[in-house]
N, C-alpha and C. Protein backbone atom coordinates (compact mmCIF):
# COMPACT_ATOMS: atom_id res chain seq x y z
N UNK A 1 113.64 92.32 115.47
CA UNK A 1 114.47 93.46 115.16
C UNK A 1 113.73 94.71 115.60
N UNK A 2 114.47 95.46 116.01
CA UNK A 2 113.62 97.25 116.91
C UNK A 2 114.73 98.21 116.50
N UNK A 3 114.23 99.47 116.30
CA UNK A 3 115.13 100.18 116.14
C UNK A 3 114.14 101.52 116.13
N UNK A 4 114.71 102.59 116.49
CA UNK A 4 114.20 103.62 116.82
C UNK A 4 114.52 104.88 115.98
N UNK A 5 113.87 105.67 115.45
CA UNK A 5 113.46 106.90 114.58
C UNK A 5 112.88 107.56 114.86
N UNK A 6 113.43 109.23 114.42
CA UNK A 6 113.08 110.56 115.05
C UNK A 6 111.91 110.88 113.70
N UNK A 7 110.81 111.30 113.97
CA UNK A 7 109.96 112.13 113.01
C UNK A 7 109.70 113.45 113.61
N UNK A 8 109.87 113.98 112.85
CA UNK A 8 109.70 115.84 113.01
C UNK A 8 108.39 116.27 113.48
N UNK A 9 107.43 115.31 112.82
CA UNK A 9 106.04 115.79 112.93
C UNK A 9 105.56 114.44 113.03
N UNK A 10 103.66 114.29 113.25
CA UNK A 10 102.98 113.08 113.65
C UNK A 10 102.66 112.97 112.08
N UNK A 11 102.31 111.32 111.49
CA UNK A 11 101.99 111.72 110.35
C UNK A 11 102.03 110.37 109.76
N UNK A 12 102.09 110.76 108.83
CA UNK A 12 101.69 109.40 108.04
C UNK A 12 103.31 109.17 107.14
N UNK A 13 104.21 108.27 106.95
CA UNK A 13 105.50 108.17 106.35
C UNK A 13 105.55 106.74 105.82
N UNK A 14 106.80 106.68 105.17
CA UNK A 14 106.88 104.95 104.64
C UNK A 14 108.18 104.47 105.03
N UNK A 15 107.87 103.58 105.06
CA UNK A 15 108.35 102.44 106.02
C UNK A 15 109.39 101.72 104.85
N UNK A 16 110.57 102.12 104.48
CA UNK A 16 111.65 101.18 103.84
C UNK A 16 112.16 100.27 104.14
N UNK A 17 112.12 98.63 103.71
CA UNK A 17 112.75 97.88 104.07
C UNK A 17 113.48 97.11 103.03
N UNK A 18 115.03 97.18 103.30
CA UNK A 18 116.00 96.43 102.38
C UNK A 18 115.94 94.94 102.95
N UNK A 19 115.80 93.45 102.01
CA UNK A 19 115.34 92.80 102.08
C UNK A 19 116.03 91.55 101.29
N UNK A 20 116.13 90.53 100.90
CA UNK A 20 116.45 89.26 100.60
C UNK A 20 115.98 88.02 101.00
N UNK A 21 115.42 87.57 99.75
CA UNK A 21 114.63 86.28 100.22
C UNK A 21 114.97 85.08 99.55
N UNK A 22 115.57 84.24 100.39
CA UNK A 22 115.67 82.81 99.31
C UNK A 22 114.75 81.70 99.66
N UNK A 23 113.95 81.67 100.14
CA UNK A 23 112.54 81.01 100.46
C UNK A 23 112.17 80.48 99.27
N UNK A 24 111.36 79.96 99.62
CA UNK A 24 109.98 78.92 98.60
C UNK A 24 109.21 80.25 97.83
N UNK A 25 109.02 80.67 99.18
CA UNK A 25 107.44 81.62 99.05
C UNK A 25 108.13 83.11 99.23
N UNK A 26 107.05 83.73 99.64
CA UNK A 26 106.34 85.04 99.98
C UNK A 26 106.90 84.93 102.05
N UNK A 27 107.96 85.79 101.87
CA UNK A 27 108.14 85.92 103.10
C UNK A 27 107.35 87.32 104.16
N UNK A 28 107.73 87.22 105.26
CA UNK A 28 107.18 88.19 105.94
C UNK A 28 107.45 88.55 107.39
N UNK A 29 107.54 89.67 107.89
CA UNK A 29 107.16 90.10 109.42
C UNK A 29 106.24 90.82 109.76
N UNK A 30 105.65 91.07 110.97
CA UNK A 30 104.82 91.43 111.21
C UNK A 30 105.89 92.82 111.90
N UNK A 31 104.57 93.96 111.87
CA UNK A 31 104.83 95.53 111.59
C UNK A 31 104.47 96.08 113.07
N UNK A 32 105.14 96.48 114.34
CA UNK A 32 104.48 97.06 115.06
C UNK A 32 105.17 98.49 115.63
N UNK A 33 105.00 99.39 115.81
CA UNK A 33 105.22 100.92 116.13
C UNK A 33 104.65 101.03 117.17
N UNK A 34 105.48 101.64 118.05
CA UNK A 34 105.08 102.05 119.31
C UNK A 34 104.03 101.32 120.57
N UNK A 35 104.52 99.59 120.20
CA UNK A 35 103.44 98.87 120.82
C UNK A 35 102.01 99.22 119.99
N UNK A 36 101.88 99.09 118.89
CA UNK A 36 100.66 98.80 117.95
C UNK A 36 101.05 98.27 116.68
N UNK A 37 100.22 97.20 116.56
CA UNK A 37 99.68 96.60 115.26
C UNK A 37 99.94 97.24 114.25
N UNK A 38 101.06 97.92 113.27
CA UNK A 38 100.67 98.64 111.82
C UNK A 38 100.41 97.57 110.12
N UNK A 39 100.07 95.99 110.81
CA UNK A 39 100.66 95.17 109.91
C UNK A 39 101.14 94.52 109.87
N UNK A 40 101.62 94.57 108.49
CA UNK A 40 102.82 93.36 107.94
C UNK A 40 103.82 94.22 106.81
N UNK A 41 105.08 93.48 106.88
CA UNK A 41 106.10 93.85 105.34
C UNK A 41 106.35 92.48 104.74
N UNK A 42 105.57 92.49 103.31
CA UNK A 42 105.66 91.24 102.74
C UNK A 42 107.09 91.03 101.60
N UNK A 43 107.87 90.12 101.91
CA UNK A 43 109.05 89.96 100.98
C UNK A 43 108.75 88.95 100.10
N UNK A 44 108.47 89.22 98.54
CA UNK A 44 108.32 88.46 97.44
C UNK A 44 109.91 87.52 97.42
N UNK A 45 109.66 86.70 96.82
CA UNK A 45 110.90 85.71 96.83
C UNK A 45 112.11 86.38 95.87
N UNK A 46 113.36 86.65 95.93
CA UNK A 46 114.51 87.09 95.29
C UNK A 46 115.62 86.63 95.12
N UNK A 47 115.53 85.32 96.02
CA UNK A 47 117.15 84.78 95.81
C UNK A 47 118.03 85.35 97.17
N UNK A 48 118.62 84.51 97.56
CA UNK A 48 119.68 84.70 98.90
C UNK A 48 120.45 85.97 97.78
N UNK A 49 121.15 86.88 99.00
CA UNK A 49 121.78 87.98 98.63
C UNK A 49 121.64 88.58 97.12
N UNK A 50 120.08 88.76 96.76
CA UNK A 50 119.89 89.99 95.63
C UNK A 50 118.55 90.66 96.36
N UNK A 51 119.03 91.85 96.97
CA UNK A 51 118.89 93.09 97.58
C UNK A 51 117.83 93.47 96.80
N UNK A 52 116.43 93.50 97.65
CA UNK A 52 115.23 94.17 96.90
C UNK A 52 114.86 95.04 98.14
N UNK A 53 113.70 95.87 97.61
CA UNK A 53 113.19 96.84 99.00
C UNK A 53 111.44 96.56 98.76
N UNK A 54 111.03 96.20 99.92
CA UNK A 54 109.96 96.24 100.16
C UNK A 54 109.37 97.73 101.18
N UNK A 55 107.77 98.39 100.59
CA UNK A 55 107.63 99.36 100.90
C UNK A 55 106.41 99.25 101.73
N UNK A 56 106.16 100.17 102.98
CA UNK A 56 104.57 99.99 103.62
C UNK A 56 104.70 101.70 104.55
N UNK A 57 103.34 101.96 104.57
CA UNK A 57 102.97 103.37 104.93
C UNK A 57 102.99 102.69 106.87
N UNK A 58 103.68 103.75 107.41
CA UNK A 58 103.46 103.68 109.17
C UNK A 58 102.68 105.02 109.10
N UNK A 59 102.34 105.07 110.73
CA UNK A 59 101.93 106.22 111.02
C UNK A 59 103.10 106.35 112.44
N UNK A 60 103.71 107.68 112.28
CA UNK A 60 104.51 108.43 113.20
C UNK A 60 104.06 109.23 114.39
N UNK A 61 104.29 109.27 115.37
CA UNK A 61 103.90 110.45 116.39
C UNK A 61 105.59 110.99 116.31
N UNK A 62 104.80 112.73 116.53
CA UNK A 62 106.37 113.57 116.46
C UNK A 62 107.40 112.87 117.75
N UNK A 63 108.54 113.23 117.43
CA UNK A 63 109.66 112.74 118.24
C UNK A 63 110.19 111.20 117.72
N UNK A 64 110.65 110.52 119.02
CA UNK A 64 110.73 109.73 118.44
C UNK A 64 110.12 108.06 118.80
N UNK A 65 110.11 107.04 118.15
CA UNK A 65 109.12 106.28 117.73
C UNK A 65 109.88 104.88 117.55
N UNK A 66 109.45 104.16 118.13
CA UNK A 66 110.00 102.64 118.25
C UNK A 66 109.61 101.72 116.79
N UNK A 67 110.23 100.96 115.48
CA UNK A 67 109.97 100.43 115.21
C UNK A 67 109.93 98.87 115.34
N UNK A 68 109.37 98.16 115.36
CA UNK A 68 109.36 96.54 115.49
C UNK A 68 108.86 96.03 114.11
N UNK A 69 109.92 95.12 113.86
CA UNK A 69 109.92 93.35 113.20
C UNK A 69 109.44 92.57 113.76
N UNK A 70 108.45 91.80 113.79
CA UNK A 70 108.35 90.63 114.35
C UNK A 70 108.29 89.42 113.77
N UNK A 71 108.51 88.25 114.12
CA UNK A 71 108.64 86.90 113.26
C UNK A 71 107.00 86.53 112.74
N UNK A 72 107.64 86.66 111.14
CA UNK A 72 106.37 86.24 110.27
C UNK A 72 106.26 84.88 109.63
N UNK A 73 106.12 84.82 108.47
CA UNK A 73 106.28 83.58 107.67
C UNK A 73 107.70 83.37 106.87
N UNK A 74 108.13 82.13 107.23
CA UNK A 74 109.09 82.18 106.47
C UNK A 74 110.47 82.90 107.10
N UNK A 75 111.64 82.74 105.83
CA UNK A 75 113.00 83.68 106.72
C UNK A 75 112.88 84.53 105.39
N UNK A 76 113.96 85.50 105.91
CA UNK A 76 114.44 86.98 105.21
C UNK A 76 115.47 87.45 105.92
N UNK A 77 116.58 87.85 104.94
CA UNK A 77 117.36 88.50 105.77
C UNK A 77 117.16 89.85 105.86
N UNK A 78 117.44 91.13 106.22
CA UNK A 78 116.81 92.18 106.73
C UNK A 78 118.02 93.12 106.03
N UNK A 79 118.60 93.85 105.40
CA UNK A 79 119.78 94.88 105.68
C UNK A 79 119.56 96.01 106.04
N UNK A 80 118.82 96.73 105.96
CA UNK A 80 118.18 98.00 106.35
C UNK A 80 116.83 98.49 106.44
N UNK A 81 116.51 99.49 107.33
CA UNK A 81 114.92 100.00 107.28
C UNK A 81 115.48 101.73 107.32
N UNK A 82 114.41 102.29 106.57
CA UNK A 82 114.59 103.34 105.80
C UNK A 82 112.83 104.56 106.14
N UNK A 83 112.98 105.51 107.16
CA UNK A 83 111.75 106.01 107.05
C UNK A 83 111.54 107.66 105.64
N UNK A 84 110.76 107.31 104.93
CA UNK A 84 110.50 108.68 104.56
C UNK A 84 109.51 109.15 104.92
């Protein structure tokens, strides 16, 4: 999943992700911005369709800024990503 976001300024922001997990475990993707490494977003287990948000700090350059999902452990369904 990629999707792209405007930041005003370079900086440090958080990374919202709406989330659902009916897994065993501890789901996950891996975190990358602008072609770099920021991580991971880890999804605790919740049950198919009950809507939790998992939270993680990016770092922004002003303008705008590519986010990437990449395939982690496990499934999750995804509904939204959210920068503040």
């Amino acid at each position: 999943m990629e999707n792209s976001v405007f930041a005003p300024v370079a900086g440090g922001y958080t990374l919202h992700v709406g989330y659902a997990n009916g897994s065993a475990a501890t789901a996950g993707h891996g975190l990358v911005v602008n072609g770099n490494s920021q991580g991971a977003v880890s999804y605790p287990v919740t049950g198919w369709d009950n809507w939790q948000q998992s939270s993680v700090p990016v770092t922004l350059n002003a303008g705008w800024n590519t986010i990437r999902l990449t395939k982690g452990d496990l499934y999750t369904e995804v509904d939204y990503l959210e920068v503040q």
